[in-house]
PDB file of N, CA and C in Angstrom:
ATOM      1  N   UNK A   1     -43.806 -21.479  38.800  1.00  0.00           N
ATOM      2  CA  UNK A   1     -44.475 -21.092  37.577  1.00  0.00           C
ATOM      3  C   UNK A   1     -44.169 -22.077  36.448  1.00  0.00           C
ATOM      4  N   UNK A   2     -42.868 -22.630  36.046  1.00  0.00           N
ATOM      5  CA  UNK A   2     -42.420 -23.551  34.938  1.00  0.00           C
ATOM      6  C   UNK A   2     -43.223 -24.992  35.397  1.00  0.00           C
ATOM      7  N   UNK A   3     -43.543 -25.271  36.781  1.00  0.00           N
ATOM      8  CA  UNK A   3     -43.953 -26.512  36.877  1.00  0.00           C
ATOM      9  C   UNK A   3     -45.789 -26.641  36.472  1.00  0.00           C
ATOM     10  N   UNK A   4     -45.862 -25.346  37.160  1.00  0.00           N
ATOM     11  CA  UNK A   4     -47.728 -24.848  36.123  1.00  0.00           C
ATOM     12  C   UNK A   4     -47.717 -25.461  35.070  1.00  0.00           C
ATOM     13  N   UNK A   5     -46.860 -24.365  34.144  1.00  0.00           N
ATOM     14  CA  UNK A   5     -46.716 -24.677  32.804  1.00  0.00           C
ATOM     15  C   UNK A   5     -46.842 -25.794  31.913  1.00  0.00           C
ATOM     16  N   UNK A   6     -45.640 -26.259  32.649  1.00  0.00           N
ATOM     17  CA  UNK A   6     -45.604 -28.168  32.251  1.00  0.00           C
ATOM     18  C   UNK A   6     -46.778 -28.868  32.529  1.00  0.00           C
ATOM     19  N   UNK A   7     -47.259 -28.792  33.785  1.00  0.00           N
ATOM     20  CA  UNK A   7     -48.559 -29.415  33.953  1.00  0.00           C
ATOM     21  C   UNK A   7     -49.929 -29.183  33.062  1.00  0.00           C
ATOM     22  N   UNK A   8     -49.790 -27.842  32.990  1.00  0.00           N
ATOM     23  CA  UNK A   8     -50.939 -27.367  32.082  1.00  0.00           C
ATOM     24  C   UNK A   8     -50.696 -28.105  30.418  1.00  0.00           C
ATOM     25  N   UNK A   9     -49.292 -27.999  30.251  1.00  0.00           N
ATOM     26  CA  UNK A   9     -49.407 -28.749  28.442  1.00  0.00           C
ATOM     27  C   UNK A   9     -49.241 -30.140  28.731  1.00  0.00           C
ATOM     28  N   UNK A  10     -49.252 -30.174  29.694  1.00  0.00           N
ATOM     29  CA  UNK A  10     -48.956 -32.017  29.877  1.00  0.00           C
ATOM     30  C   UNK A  10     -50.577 -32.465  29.504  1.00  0.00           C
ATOM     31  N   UNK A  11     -51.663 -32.194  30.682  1.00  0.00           N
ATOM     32  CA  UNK A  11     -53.024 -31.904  30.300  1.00  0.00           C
ATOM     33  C   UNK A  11     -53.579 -31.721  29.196  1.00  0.00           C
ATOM     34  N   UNK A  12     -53.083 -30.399  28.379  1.00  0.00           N
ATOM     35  CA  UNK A  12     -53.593 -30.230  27.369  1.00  0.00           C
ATOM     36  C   UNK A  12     -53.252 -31.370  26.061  1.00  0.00           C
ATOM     37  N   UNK A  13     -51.883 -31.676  25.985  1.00  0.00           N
ATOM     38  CA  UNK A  13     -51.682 -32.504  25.183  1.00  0.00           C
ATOM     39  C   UNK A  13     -52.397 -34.285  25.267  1.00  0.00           C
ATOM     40  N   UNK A  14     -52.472 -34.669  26.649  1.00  0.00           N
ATOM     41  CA  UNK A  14     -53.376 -35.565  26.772  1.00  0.00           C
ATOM     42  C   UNK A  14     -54.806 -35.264  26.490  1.00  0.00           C
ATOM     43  N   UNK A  15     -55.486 -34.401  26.504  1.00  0.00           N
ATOM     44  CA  UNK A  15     -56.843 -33.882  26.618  1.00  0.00           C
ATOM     45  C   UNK A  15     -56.959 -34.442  24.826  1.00  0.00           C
ATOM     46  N   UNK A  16     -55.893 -34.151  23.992  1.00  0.00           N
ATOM     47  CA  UNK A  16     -55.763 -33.980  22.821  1.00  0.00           C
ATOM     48  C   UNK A  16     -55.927 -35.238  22.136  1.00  0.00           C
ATOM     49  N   UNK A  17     -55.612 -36.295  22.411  1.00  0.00           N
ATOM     50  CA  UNK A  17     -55.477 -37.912  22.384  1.00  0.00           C
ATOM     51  C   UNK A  17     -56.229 -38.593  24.059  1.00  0.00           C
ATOM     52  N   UNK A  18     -57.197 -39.214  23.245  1.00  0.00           N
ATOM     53  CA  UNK A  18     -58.245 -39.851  24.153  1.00  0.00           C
ATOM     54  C   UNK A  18     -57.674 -41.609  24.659  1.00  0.00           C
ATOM     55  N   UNK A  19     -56.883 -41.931  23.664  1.00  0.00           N
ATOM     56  CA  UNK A  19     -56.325 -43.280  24.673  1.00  0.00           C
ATOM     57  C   UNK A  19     -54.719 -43.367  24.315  1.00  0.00           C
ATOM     58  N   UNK A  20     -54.196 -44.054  24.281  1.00  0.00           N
ATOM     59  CA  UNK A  20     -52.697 -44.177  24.185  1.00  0.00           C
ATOM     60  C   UNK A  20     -52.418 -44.908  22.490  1.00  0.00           C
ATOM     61  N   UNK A  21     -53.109 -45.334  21.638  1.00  0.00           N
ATOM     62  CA  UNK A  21     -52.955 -45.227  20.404  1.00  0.00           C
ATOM     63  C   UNK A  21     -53.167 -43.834  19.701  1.00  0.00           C
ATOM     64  N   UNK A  22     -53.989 -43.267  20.314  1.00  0.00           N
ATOM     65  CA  UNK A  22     -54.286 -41.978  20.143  1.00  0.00           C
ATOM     66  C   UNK A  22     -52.618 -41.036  20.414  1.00  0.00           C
ATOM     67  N   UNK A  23     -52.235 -41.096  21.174  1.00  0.00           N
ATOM     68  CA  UNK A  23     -51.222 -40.690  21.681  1.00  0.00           C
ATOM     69  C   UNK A  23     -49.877 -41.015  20.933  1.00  0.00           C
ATOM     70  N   UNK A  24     -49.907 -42.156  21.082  1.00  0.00           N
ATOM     71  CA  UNK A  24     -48.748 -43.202  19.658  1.00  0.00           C
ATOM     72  C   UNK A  24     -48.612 -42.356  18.413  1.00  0.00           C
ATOM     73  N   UNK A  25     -50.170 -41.984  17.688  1.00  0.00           N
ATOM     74  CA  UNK A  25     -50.474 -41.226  16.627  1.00  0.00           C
ATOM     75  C   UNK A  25     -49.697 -39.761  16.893  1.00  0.00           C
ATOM     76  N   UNK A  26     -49.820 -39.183  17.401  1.00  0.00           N
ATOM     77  CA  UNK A  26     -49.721 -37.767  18.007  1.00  0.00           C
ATOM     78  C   UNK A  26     -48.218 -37.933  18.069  1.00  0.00           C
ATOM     79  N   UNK A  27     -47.684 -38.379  18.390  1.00  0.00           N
ATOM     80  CA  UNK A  27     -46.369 -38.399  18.565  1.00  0.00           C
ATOM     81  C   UNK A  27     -45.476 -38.996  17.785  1.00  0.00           C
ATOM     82  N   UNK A  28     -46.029 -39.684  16.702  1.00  0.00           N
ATOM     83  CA  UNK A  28     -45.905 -40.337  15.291  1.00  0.00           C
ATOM     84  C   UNK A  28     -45.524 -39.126  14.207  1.00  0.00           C
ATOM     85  N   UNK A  29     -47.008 -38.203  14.542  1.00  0.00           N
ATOM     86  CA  UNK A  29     -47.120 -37.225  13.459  1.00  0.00           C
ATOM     87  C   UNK A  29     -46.185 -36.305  14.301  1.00  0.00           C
ATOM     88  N   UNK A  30     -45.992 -36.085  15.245  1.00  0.00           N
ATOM     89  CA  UNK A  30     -44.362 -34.520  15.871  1.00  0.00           C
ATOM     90  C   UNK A  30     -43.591 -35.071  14.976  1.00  0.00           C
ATOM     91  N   UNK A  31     -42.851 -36.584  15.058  1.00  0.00           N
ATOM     92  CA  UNK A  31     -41.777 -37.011  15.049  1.00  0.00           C
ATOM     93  C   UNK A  31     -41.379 -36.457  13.553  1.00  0.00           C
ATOM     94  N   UNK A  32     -43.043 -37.053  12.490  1.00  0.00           N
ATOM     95  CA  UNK A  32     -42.620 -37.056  11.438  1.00  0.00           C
ATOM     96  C   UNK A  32     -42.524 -35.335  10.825  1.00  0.00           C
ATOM     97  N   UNK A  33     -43.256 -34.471  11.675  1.00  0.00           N
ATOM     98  CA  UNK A  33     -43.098 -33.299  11.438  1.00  0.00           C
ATOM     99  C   UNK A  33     -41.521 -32.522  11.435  1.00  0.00           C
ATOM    100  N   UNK A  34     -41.040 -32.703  12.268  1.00  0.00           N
ATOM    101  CA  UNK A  34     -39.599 -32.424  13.019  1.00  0.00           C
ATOM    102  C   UNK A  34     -38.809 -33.127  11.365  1.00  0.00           C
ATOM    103  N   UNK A  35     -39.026 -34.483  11.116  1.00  0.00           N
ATOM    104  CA  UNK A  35     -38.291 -35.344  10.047  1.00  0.00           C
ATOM    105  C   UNK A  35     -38.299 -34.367   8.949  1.00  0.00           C
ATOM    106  N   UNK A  36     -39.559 -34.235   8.485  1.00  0.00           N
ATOM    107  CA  UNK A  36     -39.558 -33.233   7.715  1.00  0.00           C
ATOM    108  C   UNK A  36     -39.051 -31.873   7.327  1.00  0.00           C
ATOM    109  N   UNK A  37     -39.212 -31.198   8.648  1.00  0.00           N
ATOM    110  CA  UNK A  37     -38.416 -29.820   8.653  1.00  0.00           C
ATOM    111  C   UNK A  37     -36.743 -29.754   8.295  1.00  0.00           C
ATOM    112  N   UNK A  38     -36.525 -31.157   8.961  1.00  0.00           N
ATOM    113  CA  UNK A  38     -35.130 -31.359   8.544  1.00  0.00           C
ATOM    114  C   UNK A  38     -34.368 -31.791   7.296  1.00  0.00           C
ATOM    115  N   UNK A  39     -35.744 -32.667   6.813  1.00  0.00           N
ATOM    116  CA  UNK A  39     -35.069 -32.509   5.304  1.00  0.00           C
ATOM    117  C   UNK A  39     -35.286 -31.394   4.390  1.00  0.00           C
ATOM    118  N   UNK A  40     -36.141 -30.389   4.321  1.00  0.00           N
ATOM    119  CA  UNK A  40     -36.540 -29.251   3.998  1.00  0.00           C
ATOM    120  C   UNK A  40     -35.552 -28.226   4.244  1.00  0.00           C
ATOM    121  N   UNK A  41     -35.037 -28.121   5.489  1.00  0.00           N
ATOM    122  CA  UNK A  41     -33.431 -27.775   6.035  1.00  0.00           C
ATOM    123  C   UNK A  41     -32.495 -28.203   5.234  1.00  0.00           C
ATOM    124  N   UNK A  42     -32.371 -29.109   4.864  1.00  0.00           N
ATOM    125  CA  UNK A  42     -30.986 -30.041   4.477  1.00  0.00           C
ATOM    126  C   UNK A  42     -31.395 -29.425   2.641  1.00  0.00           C
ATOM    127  N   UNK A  43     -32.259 -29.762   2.377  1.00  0.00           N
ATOM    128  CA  UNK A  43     -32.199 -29.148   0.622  1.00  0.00           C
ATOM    129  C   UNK A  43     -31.558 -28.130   0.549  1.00  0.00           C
ATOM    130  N   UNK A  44     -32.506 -26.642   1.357  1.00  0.00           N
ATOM    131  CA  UNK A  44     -32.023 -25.436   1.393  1.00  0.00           C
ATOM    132  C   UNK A  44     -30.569 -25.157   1.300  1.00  0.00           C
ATOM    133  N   UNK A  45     -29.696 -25.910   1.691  1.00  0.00           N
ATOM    134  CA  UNK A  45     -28.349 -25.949   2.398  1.00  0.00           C
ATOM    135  C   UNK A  45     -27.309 -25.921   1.146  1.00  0.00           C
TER     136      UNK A  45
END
């Protein structure tokens, strides 16, 4: 069942980004999302 899973968002997340700059992007914007949360974290503190 976990290997479904993975496969299915593996898919979906490629489905999501059509070439590998596409993808670069996508994983540009997590990174900088995550960056963010953490400094948003770190103020709170």
């Amino acid at each position: 069942m976990k290997t479904l899973i993975t496969v299915l968002a593996t898919l979906w997340l490629l489905a999501g980004c059509n070439t590998i700059a596409g993808m670069g992007k996508d994983i540009s914007n997590a990174g900088s999302s995550i960056e963010n949360a953490a400094n948003s974290n770190k103020k709170k503190q």
